[in-house]
C-alpha atoms as a PDB file:
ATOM      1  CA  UNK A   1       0.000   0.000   0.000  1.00  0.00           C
ATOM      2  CA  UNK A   2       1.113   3.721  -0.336  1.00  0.00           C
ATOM      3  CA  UNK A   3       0.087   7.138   1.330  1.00  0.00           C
ATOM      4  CA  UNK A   4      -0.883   9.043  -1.810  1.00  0.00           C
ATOM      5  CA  UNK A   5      -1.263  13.189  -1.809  1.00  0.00           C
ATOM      6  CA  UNK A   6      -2.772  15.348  -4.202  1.00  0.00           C
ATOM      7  CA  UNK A   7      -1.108  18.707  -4.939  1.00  0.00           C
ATOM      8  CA  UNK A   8      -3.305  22.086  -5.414  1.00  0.00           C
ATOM      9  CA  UNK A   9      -2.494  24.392  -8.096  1.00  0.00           C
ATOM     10  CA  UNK A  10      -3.755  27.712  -9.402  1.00  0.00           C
ATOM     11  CA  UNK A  11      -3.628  30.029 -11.860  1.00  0.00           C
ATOM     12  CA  UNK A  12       0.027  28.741 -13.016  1.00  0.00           C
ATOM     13  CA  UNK A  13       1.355  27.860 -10.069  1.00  0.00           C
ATOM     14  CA  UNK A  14       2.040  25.010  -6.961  1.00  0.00           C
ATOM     15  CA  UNK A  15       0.590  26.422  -3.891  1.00  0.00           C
ATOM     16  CA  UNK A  16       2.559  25.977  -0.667  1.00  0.00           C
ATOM     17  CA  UNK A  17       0.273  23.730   0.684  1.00  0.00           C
ATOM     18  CA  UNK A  18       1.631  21.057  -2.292  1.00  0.00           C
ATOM     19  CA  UNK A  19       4.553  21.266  -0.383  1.00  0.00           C
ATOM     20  CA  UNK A  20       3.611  20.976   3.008  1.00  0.00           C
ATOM     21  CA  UNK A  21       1.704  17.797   1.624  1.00  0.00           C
ATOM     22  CA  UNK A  22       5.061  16.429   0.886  1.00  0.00           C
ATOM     23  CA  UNK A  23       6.427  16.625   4.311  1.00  0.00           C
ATOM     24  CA  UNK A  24       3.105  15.557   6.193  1.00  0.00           C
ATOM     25  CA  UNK A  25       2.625  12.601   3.848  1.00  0.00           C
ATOM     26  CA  UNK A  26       6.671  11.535   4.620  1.00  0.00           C
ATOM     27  CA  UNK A  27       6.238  11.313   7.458  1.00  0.00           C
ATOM     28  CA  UNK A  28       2.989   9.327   7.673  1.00  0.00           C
ATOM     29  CA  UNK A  29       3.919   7.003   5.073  1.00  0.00           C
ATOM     30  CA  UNK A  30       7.584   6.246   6.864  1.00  0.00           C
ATOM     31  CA  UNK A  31       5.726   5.891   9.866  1.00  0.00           C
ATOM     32  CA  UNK A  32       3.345   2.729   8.018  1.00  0.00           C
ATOM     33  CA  UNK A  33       6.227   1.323   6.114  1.00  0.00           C
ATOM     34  CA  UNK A  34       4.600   2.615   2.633  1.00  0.00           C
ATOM     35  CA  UNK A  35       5.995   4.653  -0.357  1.00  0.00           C
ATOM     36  CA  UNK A  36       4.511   8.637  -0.662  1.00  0.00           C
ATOM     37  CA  UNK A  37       2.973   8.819  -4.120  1.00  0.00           C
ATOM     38  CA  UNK A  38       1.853  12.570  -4.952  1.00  0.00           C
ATOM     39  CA  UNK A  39      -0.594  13.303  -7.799  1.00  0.00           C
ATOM     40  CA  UNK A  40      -1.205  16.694  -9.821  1.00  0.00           C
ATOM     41  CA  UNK A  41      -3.933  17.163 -11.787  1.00  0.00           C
ATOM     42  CA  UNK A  42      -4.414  19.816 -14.661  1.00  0.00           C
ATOM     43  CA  UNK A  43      -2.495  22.495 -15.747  1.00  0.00           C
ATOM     44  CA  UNK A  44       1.141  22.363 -17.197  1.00  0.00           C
ATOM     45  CA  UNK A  45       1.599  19.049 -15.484  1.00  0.00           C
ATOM     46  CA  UNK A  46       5.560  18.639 -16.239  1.00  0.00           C
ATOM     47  CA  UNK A  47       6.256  21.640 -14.544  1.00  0.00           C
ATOM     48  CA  UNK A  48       4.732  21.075 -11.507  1.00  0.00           C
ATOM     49  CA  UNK A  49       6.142  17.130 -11.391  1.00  0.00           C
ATOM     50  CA  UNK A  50       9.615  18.861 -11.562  1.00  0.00           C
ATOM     51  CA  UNK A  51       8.452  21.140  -8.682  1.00  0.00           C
ATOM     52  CA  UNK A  52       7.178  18.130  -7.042  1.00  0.00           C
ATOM     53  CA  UNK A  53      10.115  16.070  -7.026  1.00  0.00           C
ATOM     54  CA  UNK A  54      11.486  16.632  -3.534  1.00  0.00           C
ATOM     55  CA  UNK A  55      13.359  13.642  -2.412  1.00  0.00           C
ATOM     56  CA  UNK A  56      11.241  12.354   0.011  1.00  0.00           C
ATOM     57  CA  UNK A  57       8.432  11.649  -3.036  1.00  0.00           C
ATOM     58  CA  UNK A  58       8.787   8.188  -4.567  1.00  0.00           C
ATOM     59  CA  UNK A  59       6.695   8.955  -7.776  1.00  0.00           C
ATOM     60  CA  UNK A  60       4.547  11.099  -9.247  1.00  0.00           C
ATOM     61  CA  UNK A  61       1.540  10.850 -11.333  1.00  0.00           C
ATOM     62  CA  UNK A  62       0.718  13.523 -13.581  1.00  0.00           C
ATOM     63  CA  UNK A  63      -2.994  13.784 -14.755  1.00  0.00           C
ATOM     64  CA  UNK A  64      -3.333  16.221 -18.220  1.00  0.00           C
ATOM     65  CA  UNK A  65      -7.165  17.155 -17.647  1.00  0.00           C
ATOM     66  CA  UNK A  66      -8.191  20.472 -17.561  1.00  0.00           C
ATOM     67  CA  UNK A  67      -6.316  23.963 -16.819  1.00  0.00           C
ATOM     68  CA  UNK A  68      -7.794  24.840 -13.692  1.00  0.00           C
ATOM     69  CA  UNK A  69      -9.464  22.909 -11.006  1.00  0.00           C
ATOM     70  CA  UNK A  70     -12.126  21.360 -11.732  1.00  0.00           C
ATOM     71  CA  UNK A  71     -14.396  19.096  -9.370  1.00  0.00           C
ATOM     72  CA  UNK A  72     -15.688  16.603 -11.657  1.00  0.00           C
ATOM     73  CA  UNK A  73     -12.509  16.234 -13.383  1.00  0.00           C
ATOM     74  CA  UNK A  74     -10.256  15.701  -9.920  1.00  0.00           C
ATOM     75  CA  UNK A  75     -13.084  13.320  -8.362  1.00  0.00           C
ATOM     76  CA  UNK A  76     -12.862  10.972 -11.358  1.00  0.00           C
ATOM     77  CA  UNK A  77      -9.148  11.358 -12.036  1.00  0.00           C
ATOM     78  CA  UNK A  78      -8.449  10.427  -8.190  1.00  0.00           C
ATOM     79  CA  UNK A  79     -10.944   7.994  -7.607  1.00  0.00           C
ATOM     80  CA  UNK A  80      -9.441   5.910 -10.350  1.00  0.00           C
ATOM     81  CA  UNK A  81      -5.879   6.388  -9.065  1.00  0.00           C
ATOM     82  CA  UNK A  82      -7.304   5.166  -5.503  1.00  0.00           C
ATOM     83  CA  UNK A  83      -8.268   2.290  -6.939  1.00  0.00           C
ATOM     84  CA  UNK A  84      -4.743   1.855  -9.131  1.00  0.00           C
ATOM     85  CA  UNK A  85      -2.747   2.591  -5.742  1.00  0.00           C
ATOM     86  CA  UNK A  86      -4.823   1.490  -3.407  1.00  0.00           C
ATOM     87  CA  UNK A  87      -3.814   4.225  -0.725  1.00  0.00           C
ATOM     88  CA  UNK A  88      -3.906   3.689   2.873  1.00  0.00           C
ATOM     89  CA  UNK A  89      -4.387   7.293   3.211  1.00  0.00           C
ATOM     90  CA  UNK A  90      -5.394   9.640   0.868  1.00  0.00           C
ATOM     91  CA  UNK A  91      -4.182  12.919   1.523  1.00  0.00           C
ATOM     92  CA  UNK A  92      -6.157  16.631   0.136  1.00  0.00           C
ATOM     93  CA  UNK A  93      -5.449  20.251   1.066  1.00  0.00           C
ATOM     94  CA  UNK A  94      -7.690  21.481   3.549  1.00  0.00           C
ATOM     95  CA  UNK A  95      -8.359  24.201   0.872  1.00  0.00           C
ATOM     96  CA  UNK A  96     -11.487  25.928  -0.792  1.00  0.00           C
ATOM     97  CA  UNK A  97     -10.657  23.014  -3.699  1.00  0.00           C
ATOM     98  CA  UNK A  98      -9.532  20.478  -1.221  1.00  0.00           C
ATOM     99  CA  UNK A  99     -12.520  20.637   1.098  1.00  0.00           C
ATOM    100  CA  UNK A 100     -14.873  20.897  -2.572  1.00  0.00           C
ATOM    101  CA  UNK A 101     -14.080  17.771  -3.597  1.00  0.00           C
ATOM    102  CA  UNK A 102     -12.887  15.779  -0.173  1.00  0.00           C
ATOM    103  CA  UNK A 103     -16.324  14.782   0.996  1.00  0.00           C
ATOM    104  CA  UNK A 104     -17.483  13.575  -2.850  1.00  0.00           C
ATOM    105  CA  UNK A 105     -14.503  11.181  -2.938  1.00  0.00           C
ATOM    106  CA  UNK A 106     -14.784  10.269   0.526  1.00  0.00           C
ATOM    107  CA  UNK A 107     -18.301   9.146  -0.688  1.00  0.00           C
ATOM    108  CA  UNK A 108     -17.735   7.881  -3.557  1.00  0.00           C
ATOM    109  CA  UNK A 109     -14.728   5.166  -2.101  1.00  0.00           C
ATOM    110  CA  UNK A 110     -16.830   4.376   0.563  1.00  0.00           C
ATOM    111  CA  UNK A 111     -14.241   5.657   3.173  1.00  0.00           C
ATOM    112  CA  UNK A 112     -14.357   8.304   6.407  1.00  0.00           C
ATOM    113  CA  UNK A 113     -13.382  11.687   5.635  1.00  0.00           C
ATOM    114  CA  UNK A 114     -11.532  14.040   8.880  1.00  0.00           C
ATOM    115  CA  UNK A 115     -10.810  17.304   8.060  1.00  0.00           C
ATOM    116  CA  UNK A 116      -8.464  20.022   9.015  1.00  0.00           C
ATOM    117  CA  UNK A 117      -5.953  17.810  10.167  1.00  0.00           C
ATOM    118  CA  UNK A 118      -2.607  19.263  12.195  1.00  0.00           C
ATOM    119  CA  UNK A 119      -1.019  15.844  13.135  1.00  0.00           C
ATOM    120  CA  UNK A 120      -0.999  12.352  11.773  1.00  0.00           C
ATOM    121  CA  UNK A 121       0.614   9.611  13.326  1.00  0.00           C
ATOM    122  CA  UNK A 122       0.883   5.680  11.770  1.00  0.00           C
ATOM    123  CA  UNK A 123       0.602   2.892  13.622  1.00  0.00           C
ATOM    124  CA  UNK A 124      -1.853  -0.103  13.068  1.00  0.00           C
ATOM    125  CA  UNK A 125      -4.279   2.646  12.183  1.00  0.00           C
ATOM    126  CA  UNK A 126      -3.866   6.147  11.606  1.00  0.00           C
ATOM    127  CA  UNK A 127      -4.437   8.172  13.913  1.00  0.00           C
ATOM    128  CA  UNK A 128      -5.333  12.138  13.558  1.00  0.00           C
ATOM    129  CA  UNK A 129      -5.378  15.212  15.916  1.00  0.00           C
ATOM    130  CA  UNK A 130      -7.261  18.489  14.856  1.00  0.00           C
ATOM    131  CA  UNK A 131      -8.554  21.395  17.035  1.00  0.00           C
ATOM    132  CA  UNK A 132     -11.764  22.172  18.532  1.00  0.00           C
ATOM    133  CA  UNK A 133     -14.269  24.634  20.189  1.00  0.00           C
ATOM    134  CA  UNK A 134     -12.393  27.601  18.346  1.00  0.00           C
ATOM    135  CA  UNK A 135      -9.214  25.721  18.887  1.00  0.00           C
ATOM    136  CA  UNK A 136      -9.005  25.800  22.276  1.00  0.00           C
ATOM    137  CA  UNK A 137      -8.808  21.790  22.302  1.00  0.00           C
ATOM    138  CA  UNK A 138      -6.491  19.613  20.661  1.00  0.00           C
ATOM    139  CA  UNK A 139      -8.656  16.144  20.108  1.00  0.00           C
ATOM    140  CA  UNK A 140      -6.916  12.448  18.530  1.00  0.00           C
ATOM    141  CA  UNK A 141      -8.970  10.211  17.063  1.00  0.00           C
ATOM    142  CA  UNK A 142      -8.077   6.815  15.603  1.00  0.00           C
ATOM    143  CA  UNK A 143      -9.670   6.328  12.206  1.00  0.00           C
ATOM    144  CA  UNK A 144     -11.166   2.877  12.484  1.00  0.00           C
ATOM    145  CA  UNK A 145     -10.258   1.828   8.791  1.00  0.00           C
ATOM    146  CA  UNK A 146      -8.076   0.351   6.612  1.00  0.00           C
ATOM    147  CA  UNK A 147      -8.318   3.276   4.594  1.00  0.00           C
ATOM    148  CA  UNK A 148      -9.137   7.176   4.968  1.00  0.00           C
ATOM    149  CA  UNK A 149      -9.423  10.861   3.677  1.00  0.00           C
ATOM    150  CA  UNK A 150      -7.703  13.144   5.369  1.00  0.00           C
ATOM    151  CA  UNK A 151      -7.673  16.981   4.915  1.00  0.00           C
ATOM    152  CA  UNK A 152      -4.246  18.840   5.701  1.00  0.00           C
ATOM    153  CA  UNK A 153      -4.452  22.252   7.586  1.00  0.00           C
ATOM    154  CA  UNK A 154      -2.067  24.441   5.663  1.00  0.00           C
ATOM    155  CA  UNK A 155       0.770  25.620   7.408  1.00  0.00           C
ATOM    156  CA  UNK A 156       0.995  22.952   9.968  1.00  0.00           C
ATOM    157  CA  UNK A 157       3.758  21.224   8.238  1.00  0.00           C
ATOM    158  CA  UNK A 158       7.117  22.723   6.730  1.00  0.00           C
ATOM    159  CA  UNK A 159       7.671  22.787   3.243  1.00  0.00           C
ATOM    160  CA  UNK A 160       9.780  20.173   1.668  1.00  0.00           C
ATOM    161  CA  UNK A 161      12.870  22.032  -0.269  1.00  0.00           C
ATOM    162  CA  UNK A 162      15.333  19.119  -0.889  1.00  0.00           C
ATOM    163  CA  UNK A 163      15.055  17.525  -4.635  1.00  0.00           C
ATOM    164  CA  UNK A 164      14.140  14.429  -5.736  1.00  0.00           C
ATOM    165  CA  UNK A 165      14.446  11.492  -7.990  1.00  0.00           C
ATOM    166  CA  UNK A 166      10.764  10.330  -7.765  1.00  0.00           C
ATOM    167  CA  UNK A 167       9.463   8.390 -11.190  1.00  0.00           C
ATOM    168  CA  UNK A 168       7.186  10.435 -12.939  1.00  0.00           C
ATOM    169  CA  UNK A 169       4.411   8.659 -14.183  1.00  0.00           C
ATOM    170  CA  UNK A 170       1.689   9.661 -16.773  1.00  0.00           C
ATOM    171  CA  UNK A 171      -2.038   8.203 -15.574  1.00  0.00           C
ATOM    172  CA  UNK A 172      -4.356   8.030 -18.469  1.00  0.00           C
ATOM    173  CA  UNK A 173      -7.396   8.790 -16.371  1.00  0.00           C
ATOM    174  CA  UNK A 174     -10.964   8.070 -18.119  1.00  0.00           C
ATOM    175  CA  UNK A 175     -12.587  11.150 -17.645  1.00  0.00           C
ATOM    176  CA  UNK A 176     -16.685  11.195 -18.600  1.00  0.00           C
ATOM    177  CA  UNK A 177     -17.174  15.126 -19.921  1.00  0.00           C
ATOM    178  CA  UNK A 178     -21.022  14.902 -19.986  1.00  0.00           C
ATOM    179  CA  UNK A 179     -20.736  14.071 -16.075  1.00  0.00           C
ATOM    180  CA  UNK A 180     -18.644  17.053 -15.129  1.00  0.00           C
ATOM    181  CA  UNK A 181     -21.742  19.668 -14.774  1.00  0.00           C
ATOM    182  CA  UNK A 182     -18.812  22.328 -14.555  1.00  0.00           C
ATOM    183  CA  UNK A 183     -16.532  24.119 -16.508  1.00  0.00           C
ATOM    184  CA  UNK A 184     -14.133  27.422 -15.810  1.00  0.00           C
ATOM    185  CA  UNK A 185     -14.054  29.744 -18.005  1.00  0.00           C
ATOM    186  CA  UNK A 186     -11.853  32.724 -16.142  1.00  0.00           C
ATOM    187  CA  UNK A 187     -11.511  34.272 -12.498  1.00  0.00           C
ATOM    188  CA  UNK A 188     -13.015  37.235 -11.385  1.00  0.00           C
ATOM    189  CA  UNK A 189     -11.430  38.388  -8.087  1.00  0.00           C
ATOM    190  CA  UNK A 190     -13.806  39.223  -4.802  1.00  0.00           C
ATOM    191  CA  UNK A 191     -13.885  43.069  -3.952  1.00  0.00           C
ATOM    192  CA  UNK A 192     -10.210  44.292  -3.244  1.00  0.00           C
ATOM    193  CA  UNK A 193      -8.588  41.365  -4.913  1.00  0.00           C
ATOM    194  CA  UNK A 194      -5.552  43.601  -5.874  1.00  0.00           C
ATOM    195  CA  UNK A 195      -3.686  42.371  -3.009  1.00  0.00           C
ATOM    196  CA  UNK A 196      -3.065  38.383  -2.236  1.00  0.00           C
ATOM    197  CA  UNK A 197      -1.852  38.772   1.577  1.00  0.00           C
ATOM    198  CA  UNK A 198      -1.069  34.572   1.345  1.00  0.00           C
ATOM    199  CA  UNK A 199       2.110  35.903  -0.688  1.00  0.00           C
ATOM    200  CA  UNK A 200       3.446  38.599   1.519  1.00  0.00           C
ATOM    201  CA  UNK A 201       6.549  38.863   3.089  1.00  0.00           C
ATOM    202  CA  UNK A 202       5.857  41.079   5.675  1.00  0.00           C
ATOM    203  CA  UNK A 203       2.435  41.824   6.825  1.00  0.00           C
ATOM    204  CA  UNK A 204       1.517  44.443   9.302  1.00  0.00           C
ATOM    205  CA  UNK A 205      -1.939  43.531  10.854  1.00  0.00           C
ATOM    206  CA  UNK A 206      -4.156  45.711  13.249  1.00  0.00           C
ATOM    207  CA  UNK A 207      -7.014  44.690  15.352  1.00  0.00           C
ATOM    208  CA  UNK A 208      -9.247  45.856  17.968  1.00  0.00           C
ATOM    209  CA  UNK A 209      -6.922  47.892  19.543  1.00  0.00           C
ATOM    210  CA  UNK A 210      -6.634  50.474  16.262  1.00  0.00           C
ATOM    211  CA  UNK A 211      -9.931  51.595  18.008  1.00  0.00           C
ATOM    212  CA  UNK A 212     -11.494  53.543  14.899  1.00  0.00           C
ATOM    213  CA  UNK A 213     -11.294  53.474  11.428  1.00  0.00           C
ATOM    214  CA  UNK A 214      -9.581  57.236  10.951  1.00  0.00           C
ATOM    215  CA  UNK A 215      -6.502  54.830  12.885  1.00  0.00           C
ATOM    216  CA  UNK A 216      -5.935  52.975  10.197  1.00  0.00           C
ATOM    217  CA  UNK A 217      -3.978  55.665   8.076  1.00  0.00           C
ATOM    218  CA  UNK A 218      -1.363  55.218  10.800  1.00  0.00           C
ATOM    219  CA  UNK A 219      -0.681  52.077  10.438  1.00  0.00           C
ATOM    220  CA  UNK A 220      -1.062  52.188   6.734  1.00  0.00           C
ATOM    221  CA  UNK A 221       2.258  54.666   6.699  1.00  0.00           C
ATOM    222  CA  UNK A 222       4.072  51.668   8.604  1.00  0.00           C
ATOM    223  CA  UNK A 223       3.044  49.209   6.514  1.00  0.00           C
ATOM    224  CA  UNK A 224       4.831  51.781   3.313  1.00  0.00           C
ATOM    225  CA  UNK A 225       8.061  51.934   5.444  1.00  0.00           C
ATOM    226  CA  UNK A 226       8.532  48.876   5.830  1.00  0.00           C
ATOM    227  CA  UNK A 227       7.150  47.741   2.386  1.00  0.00           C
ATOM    228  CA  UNK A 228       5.228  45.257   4.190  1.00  0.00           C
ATOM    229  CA  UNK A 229       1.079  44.304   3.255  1.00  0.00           C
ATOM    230  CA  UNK A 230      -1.985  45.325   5.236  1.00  0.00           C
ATOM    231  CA  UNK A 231      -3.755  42.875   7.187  1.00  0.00           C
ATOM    232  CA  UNK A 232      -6.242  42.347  10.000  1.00  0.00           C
ATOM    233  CA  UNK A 233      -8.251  40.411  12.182  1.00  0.00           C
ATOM    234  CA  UNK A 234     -11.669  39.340  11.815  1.00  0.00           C
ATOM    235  CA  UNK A 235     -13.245  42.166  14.172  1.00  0.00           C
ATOM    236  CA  UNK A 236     -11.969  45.047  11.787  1.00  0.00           C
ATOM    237  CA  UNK A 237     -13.485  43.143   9.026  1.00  0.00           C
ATOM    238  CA  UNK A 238     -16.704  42.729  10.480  1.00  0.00           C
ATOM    239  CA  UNK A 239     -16.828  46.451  11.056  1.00  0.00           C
ATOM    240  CA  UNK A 240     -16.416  46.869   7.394  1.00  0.00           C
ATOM    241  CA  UNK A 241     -12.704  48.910   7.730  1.00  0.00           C
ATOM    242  CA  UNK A 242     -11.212  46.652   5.507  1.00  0.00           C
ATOM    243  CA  UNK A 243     -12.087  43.915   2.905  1.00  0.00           C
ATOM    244  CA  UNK A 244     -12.515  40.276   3.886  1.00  0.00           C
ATOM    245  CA  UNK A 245      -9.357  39.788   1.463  1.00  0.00           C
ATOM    246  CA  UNK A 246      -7.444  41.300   4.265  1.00  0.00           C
ATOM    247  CA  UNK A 247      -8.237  38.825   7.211  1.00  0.00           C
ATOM    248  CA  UNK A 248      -6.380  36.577   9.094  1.00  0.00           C
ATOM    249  CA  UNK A 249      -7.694  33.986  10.879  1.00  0.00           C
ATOM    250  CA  UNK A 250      -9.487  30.603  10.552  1.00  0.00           C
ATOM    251  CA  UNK A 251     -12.679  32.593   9.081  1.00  0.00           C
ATOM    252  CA  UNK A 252     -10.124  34.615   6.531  1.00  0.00           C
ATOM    253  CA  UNK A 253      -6.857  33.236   4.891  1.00  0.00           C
ATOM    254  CA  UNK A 254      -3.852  31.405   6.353  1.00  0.00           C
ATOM    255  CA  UNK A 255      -0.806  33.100   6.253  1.00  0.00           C
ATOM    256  CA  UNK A 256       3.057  32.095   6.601  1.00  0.00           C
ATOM    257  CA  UNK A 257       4.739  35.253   5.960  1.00  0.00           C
ATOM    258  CA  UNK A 258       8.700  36.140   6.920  1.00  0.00           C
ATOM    259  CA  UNK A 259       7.952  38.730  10.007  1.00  0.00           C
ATOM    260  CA  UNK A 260       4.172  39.130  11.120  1.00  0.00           C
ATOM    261  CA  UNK A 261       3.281  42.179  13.340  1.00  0.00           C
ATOM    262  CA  UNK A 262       0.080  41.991  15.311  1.00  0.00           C
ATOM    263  CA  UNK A 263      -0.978  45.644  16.468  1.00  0.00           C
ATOM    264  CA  UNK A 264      -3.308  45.266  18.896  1.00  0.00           C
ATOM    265  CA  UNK A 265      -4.462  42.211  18.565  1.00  0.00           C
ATOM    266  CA  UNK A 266      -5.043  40.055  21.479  1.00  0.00           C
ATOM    267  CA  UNK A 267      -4.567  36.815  19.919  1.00  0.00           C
ATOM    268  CA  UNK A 268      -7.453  35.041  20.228  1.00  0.00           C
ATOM    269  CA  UNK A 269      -6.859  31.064  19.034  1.00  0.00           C
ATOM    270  CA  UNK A 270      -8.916  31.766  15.632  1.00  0.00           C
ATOM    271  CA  UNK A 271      -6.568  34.500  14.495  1.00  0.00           C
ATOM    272  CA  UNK A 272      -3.366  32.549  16.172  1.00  0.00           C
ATOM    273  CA  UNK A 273      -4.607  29.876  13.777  1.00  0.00           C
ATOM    274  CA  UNK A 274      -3.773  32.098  10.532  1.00  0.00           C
ATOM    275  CA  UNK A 275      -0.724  33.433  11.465  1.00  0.00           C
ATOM    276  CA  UNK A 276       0.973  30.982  13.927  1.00  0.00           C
ATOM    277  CA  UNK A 277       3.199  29.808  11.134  1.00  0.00           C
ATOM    278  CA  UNK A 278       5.001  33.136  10.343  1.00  0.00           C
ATOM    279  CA  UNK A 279       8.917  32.936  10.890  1.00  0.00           C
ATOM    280  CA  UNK A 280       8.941  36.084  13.142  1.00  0.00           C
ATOM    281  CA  UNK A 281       5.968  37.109  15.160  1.00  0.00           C
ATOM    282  CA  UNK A 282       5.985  40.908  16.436  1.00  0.00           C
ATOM    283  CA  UNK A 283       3.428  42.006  18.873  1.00  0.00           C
ATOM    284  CA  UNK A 284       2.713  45.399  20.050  1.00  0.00           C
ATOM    285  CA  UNK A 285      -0.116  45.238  22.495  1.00  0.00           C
ATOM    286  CA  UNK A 286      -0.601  47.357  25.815  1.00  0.00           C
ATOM    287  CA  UNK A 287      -1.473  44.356  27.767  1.00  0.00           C
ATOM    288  CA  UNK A 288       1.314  42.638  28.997  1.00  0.00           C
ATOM    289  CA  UNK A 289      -1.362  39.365  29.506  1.00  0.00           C
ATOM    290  CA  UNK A 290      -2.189  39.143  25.983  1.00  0.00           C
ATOM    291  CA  UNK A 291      -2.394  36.087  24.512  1.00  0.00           C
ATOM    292  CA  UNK A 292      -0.455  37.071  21.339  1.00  0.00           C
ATOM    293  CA  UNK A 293       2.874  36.987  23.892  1.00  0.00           C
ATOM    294  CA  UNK A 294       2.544  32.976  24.235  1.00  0.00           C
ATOM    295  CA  UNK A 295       3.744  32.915  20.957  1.00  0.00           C
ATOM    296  CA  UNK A 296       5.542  35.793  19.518  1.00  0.00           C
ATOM    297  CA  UNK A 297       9.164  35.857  19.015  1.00  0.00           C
ATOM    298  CA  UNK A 298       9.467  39.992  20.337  1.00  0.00           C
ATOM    299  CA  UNK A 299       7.049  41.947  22.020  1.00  0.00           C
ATOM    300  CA  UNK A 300       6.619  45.492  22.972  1.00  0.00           C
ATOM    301  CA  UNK A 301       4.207  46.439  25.755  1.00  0.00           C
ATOM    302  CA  UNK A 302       2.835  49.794  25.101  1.00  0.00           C
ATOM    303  CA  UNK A 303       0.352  52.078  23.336  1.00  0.00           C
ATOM    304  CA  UNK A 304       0.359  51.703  19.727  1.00  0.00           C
ATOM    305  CA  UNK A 305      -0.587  55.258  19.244  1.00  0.00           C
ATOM    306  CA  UNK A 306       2.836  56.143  20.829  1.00  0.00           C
ATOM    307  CA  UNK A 307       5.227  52.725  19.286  1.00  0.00           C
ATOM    308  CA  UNK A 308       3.917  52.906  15.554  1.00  0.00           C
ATOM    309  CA  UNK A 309       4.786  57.025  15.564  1.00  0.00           C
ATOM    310  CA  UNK A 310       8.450  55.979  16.257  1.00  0.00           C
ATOM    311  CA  UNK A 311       8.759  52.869  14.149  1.00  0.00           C
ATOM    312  CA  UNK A 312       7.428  55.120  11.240  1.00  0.00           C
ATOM    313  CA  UNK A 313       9.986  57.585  12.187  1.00  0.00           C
ATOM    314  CA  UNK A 314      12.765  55.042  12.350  1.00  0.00           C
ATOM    315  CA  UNK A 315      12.279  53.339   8.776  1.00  0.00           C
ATOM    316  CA  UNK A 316      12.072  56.772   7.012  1.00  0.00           C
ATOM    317  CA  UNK A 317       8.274  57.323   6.709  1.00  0.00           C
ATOM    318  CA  UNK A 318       6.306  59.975   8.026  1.00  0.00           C
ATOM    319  CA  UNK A 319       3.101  59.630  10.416  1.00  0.00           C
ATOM    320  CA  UNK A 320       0.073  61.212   9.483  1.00  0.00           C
ATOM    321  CA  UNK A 321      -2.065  63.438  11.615  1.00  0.00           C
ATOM    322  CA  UNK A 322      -4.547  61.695  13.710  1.00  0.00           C
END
């Protein structure tokens, strides 16, 4: 048997999560005994087997259906390679895609689906930890089959950077077009799409301690000094100060930037859950209590109103009046 994964593309590219598939399938198959088999599906297919081949992949099946993802295409193409391989564990992003077509495939093999997965473990069975009530609880469960579905929480795992020398395989998949019920014909981003804060760097994110929108400016100028990307947390959202594009969180978009600064933000467990896998966490926050302390890297206790001035000051910019 084999753990096989299934890499996410879009628009032209591997997104990190293909990677971090790599490393959390590794280690789950080494753990069973079994060989890691990835899969891509779509697109320019070649390209993204060389980006694939990491040396901890033993081979890699490329599927030439379709541009962009598709659900009826990547249900049929996988449910026929799960019953070439014969997977143990079958292993999908815990992505918009991922969790689109997860639950079809787990019902069309028959097999239990968990979702949002941020441990595996092998052993007789597999076993699987993910979080709950808001992630306040970490919960393992021991998936009573053979065989599973499992859905990978991005940015739980590191990226795998070494190359490979997997086999790259071709799999002819038999795909039924009057069955697919969907096609794309072009993307149309949501309202403030200019700015993709999954890609930053550096993001600079506020929260309920900005206090009112007329703030904001302030830590806009930051962001420009430090050429750094606007984010925020769900509350600042919700008051309609910024776009949903620009939260954080397990509500918004998961983010694994270089250096992360959370400006008043308290750190409640959904937003820790976007961010937590930054390299460098900042936090300014005038509570010393704060929950965003337990895991940043630096932390300044004080008013924002007075810290951001400076910082602005240091890196060449120039606050505006407030």
């Amino acid at each position: 048997m084999t753990v096989l994964a299934v890499a996410e593309h879009r628009r032209g590219d591997l997104r990190d999560v293909s990677f971090e598939l790599v490393t959390a399938g590794r280690e789950l198959a080494d753990e069973l005994g079994v060989d890691l088999e990835m899969a891509v599906i779509g697109g320019d297919v070649e390209r993204f087997a060389d980006e694939l081949n990491r040396e901890s992949v033993d081979t890699i099946y490329t599927v030439a259906e379709g541009e962009e993802f598709n659900h009826g295409i990547y249900t049929q193409a996988i449910e026929q390679l799960h019953a070439e391989l014969d997977p143990e564990a079958l292993l999908l992003p815990n992505s918009v895609n991922g969790l689109d077509h997860a639950p079809a495939l787990a019902e069309r093999l028959d097999l239990p689906l968990v979702t949002d997965v941020i441990a595996l473990e092998g052993g007789e069975t597999v076993e699987v930890t993910r979080e709950q009530y808001g992630g306040k609880v970490e919960t393992t469960y021991e998936v009573g089959t053979e065989q599973s579905v499992l859905t990978i929480r991005p940015a739980e795992w590191p990226t795998a950077n070494a190359s490979g020398d997997a086999t790259v395989e071709a799999f002819e998949a038999d795909i039924d077009g009057d069955a697919l019920g969907t096609t794309v014909n072009g993307f149309e981003e949501v309202a403030g799409g200019d700015v993709d804060i999954t890609e930053a760097d550096v993001l600079v994110s506020i929260g309920r301690g900005i206090e009112e929108e007329e703030n904001i400016p302030l830590i806009e100028e930051l962001a420009d000094a430090l050429g750094a990307t606007l984010s925020s947390s769900r509350p600042i959202v919700d008051n309609g100060w910024l776009p949903q594009n620009r939260q954080v969180g397990q509500s918004g978009k998961v983010v694994t930037p270089d250096v992360y600064i959370a400006i008043g933000i308290s750190g409640a467990v959904q937003h820790v859950a976007g961010m937590k896998g930054a390299d460098t966490i900042i936090a300014i926050n005038t509570d010393p209590n704060a929950p965003i302390y337990d895991i940043a890297d630096y932390g300044i206790v004080d008013d924002l109103f007075e810290v951001v001035p400076e910082l602005i000051e240091e890196f060449g910019g120039e606050a505006p009046d407030l």
